[in-house]
C-alpha atoms as a PDB file:
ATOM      1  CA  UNK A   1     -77.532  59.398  -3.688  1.00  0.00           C
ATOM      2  CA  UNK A   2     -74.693  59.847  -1.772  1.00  0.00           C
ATOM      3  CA  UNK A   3     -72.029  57.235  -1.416  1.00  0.00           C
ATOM      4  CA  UNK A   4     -70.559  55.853   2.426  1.00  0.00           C
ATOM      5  CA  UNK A   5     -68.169  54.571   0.653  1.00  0.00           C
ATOM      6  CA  UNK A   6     -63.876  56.099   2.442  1.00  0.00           C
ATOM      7  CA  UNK A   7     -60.654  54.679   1.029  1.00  0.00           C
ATOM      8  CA  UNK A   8     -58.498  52.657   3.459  1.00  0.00           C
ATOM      9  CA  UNK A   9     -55.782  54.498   1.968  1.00  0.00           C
ATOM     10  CA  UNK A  10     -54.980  58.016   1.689  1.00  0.00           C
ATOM     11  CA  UNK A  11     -56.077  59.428  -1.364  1.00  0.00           C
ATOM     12  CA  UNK A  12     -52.587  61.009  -2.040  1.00  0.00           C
ATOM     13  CA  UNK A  13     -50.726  58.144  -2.382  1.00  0.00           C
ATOM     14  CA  UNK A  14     -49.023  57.821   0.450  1.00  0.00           C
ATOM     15  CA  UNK A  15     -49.191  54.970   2.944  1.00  0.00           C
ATOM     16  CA  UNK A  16     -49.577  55.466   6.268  1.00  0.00           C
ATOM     17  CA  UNK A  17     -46.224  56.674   8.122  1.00  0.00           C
ATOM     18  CA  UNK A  18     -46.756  53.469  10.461  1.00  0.00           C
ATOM     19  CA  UNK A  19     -46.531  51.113   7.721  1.00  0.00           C
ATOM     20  CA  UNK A  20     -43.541  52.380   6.114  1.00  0.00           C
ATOM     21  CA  UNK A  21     -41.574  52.819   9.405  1.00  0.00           C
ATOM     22  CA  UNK A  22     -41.881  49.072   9.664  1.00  0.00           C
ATOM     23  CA  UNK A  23     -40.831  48.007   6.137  1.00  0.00           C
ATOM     24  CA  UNK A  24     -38.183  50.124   6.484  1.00  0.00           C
ATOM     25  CA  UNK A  25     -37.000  48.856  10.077  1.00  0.00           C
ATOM     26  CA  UNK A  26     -37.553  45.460   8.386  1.00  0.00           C
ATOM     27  CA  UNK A  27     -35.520  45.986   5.083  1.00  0.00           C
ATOM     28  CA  UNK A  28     -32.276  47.588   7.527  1.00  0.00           C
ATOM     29  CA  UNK A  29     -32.183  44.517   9.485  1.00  0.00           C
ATOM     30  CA  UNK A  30     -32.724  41.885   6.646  1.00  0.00           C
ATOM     31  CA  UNK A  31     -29.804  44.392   4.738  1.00  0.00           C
ATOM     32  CA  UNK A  32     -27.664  44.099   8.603  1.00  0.00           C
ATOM     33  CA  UNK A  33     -28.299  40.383   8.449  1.00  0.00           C
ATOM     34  CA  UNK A  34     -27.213  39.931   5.157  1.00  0.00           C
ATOM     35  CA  UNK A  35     -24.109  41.895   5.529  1.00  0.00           C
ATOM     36  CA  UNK A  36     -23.250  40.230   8.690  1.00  0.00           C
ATOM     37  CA  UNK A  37     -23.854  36.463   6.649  1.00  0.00           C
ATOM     38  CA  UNK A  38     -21.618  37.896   4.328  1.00  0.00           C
ATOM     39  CA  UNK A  39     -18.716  38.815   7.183  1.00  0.00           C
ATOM     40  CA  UNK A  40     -19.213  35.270   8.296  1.00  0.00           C
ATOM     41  CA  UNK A  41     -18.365  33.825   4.978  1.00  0.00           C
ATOM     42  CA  UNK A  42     -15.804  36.177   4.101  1.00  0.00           C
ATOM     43  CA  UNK A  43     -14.118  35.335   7.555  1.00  0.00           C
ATOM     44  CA  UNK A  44     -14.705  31.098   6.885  1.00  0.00           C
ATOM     45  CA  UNK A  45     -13.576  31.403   3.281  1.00  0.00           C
ATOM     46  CA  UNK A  46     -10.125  33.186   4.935  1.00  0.00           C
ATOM     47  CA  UNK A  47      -9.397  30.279   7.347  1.00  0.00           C
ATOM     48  CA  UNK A  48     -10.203  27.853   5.080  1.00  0.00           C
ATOM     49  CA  UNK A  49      -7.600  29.313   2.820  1.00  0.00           C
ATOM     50  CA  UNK A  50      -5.009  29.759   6.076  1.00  0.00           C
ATOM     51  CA  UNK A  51      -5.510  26.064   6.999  1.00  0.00           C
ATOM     52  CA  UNK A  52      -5.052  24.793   3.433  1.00  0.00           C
ATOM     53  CA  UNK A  53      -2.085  26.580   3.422  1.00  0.00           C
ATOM     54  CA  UNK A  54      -0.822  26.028   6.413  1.00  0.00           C
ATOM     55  CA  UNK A  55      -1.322  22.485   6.029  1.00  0.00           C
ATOM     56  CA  UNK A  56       0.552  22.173   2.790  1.00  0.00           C
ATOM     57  CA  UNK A  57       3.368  24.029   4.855  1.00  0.00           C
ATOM     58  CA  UNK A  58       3.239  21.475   7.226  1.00  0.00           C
ATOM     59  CA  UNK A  59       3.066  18.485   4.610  1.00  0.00           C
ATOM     60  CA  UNK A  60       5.710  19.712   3.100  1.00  0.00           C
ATOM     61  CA  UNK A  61       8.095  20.281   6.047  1.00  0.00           C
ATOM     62  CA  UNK A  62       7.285  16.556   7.165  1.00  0.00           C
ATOM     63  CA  UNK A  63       8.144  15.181   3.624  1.00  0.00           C
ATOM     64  CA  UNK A  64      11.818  17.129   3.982  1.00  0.00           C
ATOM     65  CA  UNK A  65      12.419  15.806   7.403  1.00  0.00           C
ATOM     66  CA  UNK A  66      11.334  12.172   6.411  1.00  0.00           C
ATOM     67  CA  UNK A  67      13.467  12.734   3.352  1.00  0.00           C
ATOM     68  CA  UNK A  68      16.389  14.093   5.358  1.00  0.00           C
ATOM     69  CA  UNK A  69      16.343  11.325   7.884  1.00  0.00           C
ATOM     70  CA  UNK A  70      16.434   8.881   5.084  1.00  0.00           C
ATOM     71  CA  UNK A  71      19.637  10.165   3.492  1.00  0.00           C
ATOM     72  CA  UNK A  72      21.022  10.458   6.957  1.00  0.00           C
ATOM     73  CA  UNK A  73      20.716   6.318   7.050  1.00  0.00           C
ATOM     74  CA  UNK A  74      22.278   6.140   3.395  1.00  0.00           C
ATOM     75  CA  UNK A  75      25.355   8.788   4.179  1.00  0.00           C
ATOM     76  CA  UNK A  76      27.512   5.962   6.205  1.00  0.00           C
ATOM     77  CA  UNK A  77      27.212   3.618   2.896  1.00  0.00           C
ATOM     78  CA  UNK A  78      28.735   6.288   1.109  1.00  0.00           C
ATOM     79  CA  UNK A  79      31.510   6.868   3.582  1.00  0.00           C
ATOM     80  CA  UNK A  80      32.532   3.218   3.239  1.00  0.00           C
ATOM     81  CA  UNK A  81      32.630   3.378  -0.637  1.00  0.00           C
ATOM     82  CA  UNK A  82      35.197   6.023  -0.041  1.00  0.00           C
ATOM     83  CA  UNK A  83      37.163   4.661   2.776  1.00  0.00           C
ATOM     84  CA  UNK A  84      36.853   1.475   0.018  1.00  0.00           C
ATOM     85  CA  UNK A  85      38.448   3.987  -2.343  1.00  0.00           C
ATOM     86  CA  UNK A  86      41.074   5.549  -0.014  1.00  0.00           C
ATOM     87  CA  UNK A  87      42.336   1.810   0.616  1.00  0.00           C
ATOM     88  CA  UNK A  88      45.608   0.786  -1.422  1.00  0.00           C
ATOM     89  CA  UNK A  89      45.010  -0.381  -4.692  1.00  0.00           C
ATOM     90  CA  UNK A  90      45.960  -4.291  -4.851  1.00  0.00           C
ATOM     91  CA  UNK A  91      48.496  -4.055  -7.770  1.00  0.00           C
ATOM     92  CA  UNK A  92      45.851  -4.852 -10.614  1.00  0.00           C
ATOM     93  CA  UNK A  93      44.866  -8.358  -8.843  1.00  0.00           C
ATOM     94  CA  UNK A  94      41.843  -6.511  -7.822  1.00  0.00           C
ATOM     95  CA  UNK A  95      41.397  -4.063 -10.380  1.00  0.00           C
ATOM     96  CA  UNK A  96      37.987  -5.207 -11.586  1.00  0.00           C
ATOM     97  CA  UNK A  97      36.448  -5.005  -8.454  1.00  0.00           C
ATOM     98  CA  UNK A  98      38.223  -1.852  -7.984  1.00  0.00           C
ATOM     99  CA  UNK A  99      36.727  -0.451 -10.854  1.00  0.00           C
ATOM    100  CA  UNK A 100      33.003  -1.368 -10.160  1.00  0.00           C
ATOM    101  CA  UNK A 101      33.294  -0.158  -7.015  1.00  0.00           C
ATOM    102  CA  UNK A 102      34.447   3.659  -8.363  1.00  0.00           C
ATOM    103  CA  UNK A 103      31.289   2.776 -10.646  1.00  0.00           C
ATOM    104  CA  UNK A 104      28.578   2.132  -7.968  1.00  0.00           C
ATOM    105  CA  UNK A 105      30.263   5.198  -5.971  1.00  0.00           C
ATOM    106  CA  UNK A 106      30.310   7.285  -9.014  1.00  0.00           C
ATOM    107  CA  UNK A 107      26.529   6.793  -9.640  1.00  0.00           C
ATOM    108  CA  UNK A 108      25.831   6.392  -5.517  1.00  0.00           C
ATOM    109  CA  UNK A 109      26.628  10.034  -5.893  1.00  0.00           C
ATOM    110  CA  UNK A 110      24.814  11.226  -9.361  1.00  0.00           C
ATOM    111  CA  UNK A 111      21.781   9.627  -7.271  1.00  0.00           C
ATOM    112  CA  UNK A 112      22.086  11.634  -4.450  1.00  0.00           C
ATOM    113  CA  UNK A 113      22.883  14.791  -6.434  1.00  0.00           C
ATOM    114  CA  UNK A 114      19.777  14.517  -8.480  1.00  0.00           C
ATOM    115  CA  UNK A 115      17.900  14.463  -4.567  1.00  0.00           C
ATOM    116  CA  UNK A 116      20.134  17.814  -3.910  1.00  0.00           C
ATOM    117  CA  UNK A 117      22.548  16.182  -1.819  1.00  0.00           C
ATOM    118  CA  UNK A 118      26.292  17.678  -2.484  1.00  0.00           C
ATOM    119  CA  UNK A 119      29.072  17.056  -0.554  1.00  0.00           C
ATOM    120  CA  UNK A 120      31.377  19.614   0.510  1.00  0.00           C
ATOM    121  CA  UNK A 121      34.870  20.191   1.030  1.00  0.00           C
ATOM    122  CA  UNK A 122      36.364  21.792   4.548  1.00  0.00           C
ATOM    123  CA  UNK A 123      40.249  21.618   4.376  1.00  0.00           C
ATOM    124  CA  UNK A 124      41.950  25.146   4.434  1.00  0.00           C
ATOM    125  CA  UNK A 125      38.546  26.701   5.259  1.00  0.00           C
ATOM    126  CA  UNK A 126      38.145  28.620   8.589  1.00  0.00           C
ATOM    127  CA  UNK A 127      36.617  26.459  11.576  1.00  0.00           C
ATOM    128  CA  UNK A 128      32.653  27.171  11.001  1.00  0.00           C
ATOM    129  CA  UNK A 129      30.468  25.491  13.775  1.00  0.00           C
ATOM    130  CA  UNK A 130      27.388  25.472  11.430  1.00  0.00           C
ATOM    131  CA  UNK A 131      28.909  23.212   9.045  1.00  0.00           C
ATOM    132  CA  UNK A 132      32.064  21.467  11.148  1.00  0.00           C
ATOM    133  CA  UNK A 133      32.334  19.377  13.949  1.00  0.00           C
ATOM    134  CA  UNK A 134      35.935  19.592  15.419  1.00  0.00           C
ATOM    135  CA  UNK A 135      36.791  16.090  16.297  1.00  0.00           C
ATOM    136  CA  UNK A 136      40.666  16.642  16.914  1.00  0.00           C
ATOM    137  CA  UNK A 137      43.114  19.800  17.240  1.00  0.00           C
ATOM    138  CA  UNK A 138      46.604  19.872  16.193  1.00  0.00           C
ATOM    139  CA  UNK A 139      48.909  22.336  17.032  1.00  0.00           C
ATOM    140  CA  UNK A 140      50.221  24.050  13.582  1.00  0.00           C
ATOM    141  CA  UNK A 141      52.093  27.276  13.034  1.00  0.00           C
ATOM    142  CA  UNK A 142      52.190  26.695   8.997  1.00  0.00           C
ATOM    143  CA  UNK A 143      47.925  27.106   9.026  1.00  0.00           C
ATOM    144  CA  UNK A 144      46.098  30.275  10.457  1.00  0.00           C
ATOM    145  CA  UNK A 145      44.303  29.359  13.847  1.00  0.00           C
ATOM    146  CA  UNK A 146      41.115  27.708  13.401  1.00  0.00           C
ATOM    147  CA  UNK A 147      42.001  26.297  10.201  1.00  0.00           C
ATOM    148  CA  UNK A 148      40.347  22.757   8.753  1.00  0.00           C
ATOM    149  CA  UNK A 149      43.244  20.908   7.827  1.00  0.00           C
ATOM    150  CA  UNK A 150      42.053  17.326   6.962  1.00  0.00           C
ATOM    151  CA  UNK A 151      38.857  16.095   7.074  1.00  0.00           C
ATOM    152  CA  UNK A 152      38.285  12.747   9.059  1.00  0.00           C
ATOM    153  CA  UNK A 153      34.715  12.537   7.833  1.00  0.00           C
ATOM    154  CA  UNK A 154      33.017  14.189   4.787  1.00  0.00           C
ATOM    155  CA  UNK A 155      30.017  16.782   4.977  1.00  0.00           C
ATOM    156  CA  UNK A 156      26.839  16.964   2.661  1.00  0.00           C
ATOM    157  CA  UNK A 157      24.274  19.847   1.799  1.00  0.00           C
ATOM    158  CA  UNK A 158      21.066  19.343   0.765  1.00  0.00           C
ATOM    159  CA  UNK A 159      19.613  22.616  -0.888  1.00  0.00           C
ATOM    160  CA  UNK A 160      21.878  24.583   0.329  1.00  0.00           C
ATOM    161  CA  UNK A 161      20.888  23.293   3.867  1.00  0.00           C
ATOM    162  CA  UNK A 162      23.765  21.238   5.957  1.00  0.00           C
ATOM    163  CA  UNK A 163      22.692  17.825   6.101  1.00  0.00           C
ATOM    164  CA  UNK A 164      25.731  16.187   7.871  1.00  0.00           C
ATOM    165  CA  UNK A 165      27.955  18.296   9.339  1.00  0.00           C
ATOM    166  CA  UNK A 166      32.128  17.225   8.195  1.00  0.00           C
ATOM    167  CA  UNK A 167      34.032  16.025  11.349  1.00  0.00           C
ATOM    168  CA  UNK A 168      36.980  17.817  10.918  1.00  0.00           C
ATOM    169  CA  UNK A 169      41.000  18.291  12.702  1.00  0.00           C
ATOM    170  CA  UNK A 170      41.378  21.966  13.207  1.00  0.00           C
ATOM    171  CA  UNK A 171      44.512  23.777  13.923  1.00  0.00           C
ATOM    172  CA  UNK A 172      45.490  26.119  15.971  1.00  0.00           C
ATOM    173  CA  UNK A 173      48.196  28.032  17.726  1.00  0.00           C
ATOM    174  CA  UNK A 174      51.061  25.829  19.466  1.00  0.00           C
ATOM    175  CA  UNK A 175      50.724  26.665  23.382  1.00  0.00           C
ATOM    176  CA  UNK A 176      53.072  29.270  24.652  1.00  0.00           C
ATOM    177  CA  UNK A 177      55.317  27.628  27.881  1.00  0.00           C
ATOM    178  CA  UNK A 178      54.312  29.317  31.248  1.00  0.00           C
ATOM    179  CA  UNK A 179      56.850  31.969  32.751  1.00  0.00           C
ATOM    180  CA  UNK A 180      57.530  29.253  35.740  1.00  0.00           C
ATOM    181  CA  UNK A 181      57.866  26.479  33.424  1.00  0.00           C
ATOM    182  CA  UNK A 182      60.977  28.301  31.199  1.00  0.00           C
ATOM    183  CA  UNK A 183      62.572  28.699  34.750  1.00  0.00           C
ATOM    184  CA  UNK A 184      62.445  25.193  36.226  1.00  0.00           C
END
């Protein structure tokens, strides 16, 4: 008796070269696909990072600005504790007052160093733009030219930064008298 009976499939083993071409087209563009998810999240996970930082950055540099504005406001008080300070003592009449005012200045300015506010000093430095403002000139041969010789208005740092620039007199060279004027 003699059986009909022929495989589907080749008797070596092998499946037919049609079949495999396929899975393996498949299993390259499911591997493509997955790489290519992978890029995407790679790339998201990146600007996620970026923006975080970024705003933090940002956060941060609107917290110094609100921060520097504020002290701004408080700097005038301060300048009338010292013009308070500069004034003539009263001959001991006043001499309580006098002292609790030294007091609240004294700890007006602990506060304010503790924030990273300093104040600095400009006389018999060289005129610097970046942290004077020339209010006045006086004419002074005993003082190089462009030389801070009194302050009319203190300056502050805050980290290092210049917070409020000092308004300062600056010296410089007495004018020479034009040829024509020595004549006349």
């Amino acid at each position: 008796m003699q059986d009909d009976f022929t495989p589907a499939t080749d008797l070596s083993g092998s499946e037919p070269t049609e079949g495999r071409d396929a899975a393996r087209a498949e299993l390259e563009a499911k591997t493509r696909e997955a790489a290519e998810a992978q890029d995407r999240y790679l790339r998201t996970l990146a600007d996620f990072d970026n923006f975080r930082r970024r705003v933090n950055r940002e956060r941060e540099e609107w917290r110094r600005q609100a921060q520097e504005e504020l002290l701004r406001e408080i700097l005038p008080a301060l300048d009338n504790f010292d013009r308070a300070l500069a004034a003539p003592d009263g001959g001991g009449r006043d001499g309580g007052f006098r002292a609790g005012v030294e007091l609240i200045h004294r700890d007006f300015l602990k506060a304010l160093e503790r924030l990273g506010v300093r104040p600095f000093s400009a006389v018999g430095e060289a005129f610097d733009p970046l942290r004077h403002e020339a209010v006045a000139r006086t004419e002074r041969t005993d003082v190089a030219d462009h030389t801070v010789v009194s302050e009319v208005q203190r300056g502050y740092t805050l980290h290092d930064r210049v917070l409020r620039p000092a308004r300062v007199v600056v010296a410089v060279e007495p004018s020479q008298p034009e040829l024509g004027e020595a004549a006349s």
